[in-house]
N, C-alpha and C. Protein backbone atom coordinates (compact mmCIF):
# COMPACT_ATOMS: atom_id res chain seq x y z
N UNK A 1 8.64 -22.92 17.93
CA UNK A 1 8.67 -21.51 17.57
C UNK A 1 8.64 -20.68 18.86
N UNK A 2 9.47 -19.80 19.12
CA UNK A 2 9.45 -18.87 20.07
C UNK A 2 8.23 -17.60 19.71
N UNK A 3 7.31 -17.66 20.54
CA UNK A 3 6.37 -16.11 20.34
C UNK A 3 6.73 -15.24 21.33
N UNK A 4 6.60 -14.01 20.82
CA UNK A 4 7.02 -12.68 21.54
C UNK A 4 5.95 -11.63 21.77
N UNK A 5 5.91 -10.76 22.13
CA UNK A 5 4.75 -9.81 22.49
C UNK A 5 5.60 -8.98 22.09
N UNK A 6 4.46 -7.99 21.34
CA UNK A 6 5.26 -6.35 20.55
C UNK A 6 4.24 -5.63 21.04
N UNK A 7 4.53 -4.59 21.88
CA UNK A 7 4.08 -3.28 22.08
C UNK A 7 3.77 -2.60 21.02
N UNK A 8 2.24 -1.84 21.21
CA UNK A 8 1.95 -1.20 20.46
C UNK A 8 2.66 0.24 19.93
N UNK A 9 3.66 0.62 20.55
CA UNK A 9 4.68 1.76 20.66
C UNK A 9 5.49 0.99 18.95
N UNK A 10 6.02 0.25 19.54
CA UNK A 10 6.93 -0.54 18.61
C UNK A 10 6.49 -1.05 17.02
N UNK A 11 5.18 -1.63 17.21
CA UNK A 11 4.54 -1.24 15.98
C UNK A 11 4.40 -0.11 14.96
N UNK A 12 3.68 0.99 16.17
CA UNK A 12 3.92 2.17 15.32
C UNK A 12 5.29 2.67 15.18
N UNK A 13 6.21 2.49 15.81
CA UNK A 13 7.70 3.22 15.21
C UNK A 13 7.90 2.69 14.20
N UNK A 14 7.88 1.17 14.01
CA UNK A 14 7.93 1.05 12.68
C UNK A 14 6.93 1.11 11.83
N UNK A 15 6.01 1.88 11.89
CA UNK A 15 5.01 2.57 10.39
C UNK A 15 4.32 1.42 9.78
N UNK A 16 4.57 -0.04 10.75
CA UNK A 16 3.55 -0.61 10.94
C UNK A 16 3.48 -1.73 9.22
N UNK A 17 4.83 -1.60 8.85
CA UNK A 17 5.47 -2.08 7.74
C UNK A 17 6.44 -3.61 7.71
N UNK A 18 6.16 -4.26 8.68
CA UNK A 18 6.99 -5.36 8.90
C UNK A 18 6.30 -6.72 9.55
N UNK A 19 6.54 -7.28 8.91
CA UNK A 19 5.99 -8.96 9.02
C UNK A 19 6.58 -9.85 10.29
N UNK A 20 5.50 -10.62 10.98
CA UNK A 20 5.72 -11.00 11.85
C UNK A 20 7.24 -11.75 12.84
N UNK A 21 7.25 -12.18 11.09
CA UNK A 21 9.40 -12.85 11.29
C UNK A 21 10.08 -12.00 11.53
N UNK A 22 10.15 -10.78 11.43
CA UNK A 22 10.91 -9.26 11.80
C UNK A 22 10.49 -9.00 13.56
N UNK A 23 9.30 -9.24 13.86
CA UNK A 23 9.03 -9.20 15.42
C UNK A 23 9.93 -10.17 15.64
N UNK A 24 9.68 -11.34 15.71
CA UNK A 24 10.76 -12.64 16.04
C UNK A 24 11.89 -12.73 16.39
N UNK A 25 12.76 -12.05 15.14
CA UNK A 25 13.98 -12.17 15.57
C UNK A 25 14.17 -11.13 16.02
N UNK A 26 13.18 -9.43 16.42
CA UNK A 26 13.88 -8.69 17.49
C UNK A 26 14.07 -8.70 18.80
N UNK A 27 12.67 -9.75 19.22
CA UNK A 27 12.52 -10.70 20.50
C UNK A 27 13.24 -11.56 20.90
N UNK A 28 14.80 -12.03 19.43
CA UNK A 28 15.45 -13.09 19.90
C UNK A 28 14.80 -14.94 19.32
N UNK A 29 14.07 -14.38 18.45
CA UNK A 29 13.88 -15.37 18.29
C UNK A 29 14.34 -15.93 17.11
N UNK A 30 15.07 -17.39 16.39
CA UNK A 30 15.71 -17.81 15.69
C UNK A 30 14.86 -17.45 14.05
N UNK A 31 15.33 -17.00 13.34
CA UNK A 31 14.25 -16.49 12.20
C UNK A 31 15.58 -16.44 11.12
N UNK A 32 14.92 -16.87 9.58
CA UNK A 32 15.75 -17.06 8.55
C UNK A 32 15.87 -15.33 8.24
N UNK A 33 16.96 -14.91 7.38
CA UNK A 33 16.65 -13.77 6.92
C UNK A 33 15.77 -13.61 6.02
N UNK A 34 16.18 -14.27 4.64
CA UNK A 34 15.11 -14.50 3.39
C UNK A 34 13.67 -14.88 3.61
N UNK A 35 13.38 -14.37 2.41
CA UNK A 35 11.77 -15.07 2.39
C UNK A 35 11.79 -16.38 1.90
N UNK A 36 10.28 -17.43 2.82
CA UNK A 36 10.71 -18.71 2.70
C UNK A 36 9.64 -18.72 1.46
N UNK A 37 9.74 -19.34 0.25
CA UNK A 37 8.35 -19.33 -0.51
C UNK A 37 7.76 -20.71 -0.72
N UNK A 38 8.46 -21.47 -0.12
CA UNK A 38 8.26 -23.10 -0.04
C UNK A 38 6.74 -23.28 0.20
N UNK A 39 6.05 -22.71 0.94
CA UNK A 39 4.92 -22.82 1.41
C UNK A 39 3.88 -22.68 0.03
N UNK A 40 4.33 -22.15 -0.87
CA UNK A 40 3.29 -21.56 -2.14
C UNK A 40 3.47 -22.78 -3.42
N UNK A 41 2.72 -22.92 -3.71
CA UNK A 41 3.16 -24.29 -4.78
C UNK A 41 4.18 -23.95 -5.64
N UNK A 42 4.47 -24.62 -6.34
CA UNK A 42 5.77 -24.78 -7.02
C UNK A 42 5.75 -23.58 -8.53
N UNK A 43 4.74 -23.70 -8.91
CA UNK A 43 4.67 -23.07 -10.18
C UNK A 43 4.44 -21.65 -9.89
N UNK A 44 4.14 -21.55 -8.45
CA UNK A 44 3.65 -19.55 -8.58
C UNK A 44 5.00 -19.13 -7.88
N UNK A 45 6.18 -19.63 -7.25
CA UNK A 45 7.01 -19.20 -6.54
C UNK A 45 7.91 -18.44 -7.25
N UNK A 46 8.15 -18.33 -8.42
CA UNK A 46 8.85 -17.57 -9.36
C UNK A 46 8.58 -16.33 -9.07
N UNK A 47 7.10 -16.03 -9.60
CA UNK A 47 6.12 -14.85 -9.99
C UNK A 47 5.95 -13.98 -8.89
N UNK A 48 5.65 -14.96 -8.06
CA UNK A 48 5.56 -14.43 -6.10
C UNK A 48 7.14 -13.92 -5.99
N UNK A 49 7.88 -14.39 -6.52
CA UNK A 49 9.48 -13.88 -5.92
C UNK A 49 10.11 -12.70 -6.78
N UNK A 50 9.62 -12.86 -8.07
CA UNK A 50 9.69 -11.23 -9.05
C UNK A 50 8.87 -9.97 -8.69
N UNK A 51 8.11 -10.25 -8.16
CA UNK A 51 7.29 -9.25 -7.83
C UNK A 51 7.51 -8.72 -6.18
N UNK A 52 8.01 -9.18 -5.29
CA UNK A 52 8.57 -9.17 -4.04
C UNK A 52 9.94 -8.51 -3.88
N UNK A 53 10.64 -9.19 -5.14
CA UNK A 53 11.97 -8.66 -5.14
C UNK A 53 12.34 -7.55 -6.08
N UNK A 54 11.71 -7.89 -7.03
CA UNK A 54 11.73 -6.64 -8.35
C UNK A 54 10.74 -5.75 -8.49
N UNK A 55 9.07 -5.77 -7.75
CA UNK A 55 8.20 -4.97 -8.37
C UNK A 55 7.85 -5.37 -9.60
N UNK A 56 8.09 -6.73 -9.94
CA UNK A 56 7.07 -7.06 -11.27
C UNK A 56 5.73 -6.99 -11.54
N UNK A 57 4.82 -6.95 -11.91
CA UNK A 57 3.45 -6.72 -11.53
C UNK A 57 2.73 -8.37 -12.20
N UNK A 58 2.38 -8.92 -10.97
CA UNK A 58 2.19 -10.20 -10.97
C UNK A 58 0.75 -10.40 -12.30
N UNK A 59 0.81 -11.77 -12.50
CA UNK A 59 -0.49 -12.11 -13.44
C UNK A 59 -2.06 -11.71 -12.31
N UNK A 60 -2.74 -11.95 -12.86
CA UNK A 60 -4.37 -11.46 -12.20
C UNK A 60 -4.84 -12.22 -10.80
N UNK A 61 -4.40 -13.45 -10.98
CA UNK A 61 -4.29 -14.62 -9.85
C UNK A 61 -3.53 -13.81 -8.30
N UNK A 62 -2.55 -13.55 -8.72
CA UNK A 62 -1.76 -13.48 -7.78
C UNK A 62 -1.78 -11.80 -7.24
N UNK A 63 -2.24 -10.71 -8.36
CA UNK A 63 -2.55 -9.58 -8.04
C UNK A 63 -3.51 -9.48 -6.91
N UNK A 64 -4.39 -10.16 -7.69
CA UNK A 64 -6.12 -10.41 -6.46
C UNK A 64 -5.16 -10.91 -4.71
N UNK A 65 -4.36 -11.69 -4.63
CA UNK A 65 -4.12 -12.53 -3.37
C UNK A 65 -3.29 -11.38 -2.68
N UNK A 66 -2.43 -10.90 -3.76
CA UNK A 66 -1.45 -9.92 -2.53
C UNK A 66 -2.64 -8.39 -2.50
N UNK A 67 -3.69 -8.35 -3.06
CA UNK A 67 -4.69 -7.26 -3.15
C UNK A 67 -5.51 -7.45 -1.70
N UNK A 68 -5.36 -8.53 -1.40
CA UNK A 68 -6.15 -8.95 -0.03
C UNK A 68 -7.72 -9.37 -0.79
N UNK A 69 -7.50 -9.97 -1.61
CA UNK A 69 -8.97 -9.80 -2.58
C UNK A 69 -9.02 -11.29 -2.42
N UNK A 70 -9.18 -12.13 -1.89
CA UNK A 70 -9.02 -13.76 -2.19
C UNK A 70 -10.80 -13.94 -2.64
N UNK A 71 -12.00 -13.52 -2.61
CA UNK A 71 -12.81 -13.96 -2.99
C UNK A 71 -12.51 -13.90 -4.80
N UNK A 72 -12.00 -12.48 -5.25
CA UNK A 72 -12.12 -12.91 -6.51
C UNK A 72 -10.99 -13.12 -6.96
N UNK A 73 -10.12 -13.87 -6.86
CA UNK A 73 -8.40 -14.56 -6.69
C UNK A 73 -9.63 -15.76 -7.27
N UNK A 74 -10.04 -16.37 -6.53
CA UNK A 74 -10.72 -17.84 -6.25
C UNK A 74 -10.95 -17.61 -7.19
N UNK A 75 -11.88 -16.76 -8.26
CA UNK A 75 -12.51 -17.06 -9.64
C UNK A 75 -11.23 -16.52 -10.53
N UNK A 76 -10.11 -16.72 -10.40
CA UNK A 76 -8.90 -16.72 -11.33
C UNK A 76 -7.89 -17.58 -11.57
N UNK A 77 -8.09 -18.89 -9.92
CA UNK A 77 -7.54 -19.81 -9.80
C UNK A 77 -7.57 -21.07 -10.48
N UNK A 78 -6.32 -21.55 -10.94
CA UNK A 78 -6.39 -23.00 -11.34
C UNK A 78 -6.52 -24.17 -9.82
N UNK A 79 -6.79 -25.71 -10.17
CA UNK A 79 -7.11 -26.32 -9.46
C UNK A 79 -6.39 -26.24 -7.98
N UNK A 80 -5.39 -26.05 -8.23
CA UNK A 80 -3.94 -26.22 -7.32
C UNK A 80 -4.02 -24.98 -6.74
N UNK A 81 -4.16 -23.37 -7.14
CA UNK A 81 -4.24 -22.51 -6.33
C UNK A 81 -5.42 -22.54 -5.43
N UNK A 82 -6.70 -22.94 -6.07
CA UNK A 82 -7.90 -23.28 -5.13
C UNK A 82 -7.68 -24.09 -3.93
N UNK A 83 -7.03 -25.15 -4.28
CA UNK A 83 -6.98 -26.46 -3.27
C UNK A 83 -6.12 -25.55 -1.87
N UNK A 84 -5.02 -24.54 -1.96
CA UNK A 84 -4.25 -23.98 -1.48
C UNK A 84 -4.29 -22.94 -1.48
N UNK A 85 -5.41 -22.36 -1.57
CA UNK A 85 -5.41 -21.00 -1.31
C UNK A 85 -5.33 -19.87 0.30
N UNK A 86 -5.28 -21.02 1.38
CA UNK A 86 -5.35 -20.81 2.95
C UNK A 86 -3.33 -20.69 3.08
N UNK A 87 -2.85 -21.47 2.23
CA UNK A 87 -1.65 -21.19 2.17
C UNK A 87 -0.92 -19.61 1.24
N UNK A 88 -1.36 -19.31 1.05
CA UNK A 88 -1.18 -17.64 0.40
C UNK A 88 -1.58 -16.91 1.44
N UNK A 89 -2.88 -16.88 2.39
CA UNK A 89 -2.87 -16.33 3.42
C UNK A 89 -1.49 -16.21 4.33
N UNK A 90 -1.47 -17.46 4.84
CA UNK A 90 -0.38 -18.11 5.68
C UNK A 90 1.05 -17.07 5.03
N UNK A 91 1.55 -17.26 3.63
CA UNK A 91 2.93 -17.03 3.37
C UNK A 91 2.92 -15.02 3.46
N UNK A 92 1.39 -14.35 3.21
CA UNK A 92 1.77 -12.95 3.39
C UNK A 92 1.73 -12.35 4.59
N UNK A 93 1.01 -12.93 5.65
CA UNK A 93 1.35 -12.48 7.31
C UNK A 93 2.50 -12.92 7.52
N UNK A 94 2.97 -14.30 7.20
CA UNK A 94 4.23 -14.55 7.90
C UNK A 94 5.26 -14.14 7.39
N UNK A 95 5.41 -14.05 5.50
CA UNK A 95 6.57 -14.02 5.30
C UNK A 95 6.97 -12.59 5.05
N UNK A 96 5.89 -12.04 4.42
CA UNK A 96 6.01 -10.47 3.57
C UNK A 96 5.94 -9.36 4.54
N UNK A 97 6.36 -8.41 3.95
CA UNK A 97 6.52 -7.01 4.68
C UNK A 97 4.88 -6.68 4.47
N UNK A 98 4.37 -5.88 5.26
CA UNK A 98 3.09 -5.08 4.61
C UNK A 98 2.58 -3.96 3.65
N UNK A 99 4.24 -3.90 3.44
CA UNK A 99 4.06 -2.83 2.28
C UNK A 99 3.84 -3.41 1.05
N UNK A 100 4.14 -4.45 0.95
CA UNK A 100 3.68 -4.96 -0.38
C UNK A 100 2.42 -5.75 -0.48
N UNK A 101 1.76 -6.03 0.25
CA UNK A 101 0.08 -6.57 -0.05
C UNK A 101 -1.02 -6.10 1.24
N UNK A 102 -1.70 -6.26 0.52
CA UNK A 102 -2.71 -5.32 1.86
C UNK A 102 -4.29 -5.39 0.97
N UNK A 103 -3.65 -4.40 -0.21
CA UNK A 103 -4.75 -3.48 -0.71
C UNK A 103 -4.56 -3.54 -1.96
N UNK A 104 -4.72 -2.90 -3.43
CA UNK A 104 -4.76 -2.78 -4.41
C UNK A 104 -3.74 -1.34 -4.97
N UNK A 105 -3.87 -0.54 -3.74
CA UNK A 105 -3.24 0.50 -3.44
C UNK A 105 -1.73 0.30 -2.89
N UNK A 106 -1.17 -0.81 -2.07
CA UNK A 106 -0.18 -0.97 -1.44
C UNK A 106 0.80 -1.86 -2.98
N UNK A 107 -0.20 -2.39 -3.28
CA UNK A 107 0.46 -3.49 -4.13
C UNK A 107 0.71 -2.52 -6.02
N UNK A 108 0.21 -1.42 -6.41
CA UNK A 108 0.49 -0.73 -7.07
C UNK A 108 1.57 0.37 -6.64
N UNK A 109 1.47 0.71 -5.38
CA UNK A 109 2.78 1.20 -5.47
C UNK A 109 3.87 0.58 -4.91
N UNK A 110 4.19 -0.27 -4.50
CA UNK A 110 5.25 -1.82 -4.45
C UNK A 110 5.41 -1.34 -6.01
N UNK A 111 5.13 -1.95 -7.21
CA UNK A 111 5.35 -1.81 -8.49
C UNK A 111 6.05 -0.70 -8.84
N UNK A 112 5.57 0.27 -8.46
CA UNK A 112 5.59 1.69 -8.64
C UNK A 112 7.58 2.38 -8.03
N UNK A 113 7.11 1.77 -7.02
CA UNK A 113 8.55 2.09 -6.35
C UNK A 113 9.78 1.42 -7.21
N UNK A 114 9.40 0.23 -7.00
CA UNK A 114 10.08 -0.84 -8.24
C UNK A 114 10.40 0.07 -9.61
N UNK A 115 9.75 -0.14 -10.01
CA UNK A 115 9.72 0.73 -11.15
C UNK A 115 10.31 1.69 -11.67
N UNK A 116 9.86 2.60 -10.58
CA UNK A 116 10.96 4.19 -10.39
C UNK A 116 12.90 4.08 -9.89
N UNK A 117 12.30 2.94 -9.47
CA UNK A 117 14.09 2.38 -9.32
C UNK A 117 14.89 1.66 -10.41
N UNK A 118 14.40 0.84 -10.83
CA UNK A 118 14.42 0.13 -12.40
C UNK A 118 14.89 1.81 -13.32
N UNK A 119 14.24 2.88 -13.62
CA UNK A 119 14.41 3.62 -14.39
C UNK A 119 15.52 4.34 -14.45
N UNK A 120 15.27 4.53 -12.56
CA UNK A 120 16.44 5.57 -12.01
C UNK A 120 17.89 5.10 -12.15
N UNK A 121 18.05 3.46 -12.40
CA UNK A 121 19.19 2.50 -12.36
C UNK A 121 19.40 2.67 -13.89
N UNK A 122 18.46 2.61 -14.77
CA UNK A 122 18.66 2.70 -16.13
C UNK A 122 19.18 3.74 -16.70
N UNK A 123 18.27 4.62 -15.94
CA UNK A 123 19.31 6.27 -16.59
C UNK A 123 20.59 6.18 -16.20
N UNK A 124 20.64 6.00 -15.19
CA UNK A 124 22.20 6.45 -14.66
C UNK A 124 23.55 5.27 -15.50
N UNK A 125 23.31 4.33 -15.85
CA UNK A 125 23.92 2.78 -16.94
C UNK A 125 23.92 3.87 -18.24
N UNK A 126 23.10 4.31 -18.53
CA UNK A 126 23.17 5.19 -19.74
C UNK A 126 23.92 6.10 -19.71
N UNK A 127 23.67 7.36 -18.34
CA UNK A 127 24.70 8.46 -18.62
C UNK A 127 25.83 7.78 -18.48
N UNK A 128 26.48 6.90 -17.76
CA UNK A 128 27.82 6.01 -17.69
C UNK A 128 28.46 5.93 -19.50
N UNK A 129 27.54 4.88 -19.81
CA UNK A 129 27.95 5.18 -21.23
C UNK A 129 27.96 6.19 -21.86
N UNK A 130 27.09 7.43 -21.80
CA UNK A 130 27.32 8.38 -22.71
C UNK A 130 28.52 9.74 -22.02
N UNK A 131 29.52 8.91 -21.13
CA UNK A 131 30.89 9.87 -20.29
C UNK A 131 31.71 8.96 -21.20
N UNK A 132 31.40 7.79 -21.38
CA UNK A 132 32.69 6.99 -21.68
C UNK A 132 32.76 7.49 -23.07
């Protein structure tokens, strides 16, 4: 892995909204575009990827983890998220933007934005049909 040093200038220009793989490859360093979700067990990578990509609003498990809440995540977890729960750490510094987990606050309006776009896409499919 190539590591890079980011100025604190550079941080704040970008509003301090971008995940470490975004430093990487502005340093030149070889970085996938997509998010990798391989790292998260098999059964939550769906849920983790609707809610990342769409603003779905994840089950309680996974709310708590992108909430930055992992103590009470742990009392929502099945065996397999427990055993792996240092790996959910791992996949939201490295893979995710920071606008979408942090806080309880970051991760409701992730949804929120979602959401308002979902509607704004819906109305407009509608007035389409109601010209035709």
């Amino acid at each position: 892995m190539k590591y890079c040093i980011v100025s604190l200038k550079e941080v704040a220009e970008a509003g301090f909204n971008l995940s470490p793989r975004y430093w990487l490859k502005k340093k030149g360093g070889k970085v996938k575009e997509e998010i990798d979700y391989s790292i998260l067990p098999e059964h939550m990578r769906d849920g983790m990827q609707r809610y990342v990509q769409y603003g779905v609003k994840p089950g309680d498990f996974l709310y708590l983890v992108l909430s930055n809440d992992f103590v009470h995540a742990l009392g929502q977890a099945d065996s397999i998220n427990t055993a792996r729960i240092v790996d959910y750490a791992k996949f939201l510094y490295l893979e995710l933007p920071t606008a979408c987990w942090g806080s309880r606050e970051k991760v409701d309006a992730w949804i929120k934005l979602h959401a308002d776009a979902r509607k704004a896409a819906n109305e407009a499919k509608e007035a389409q049909k109601g010209e035709r």
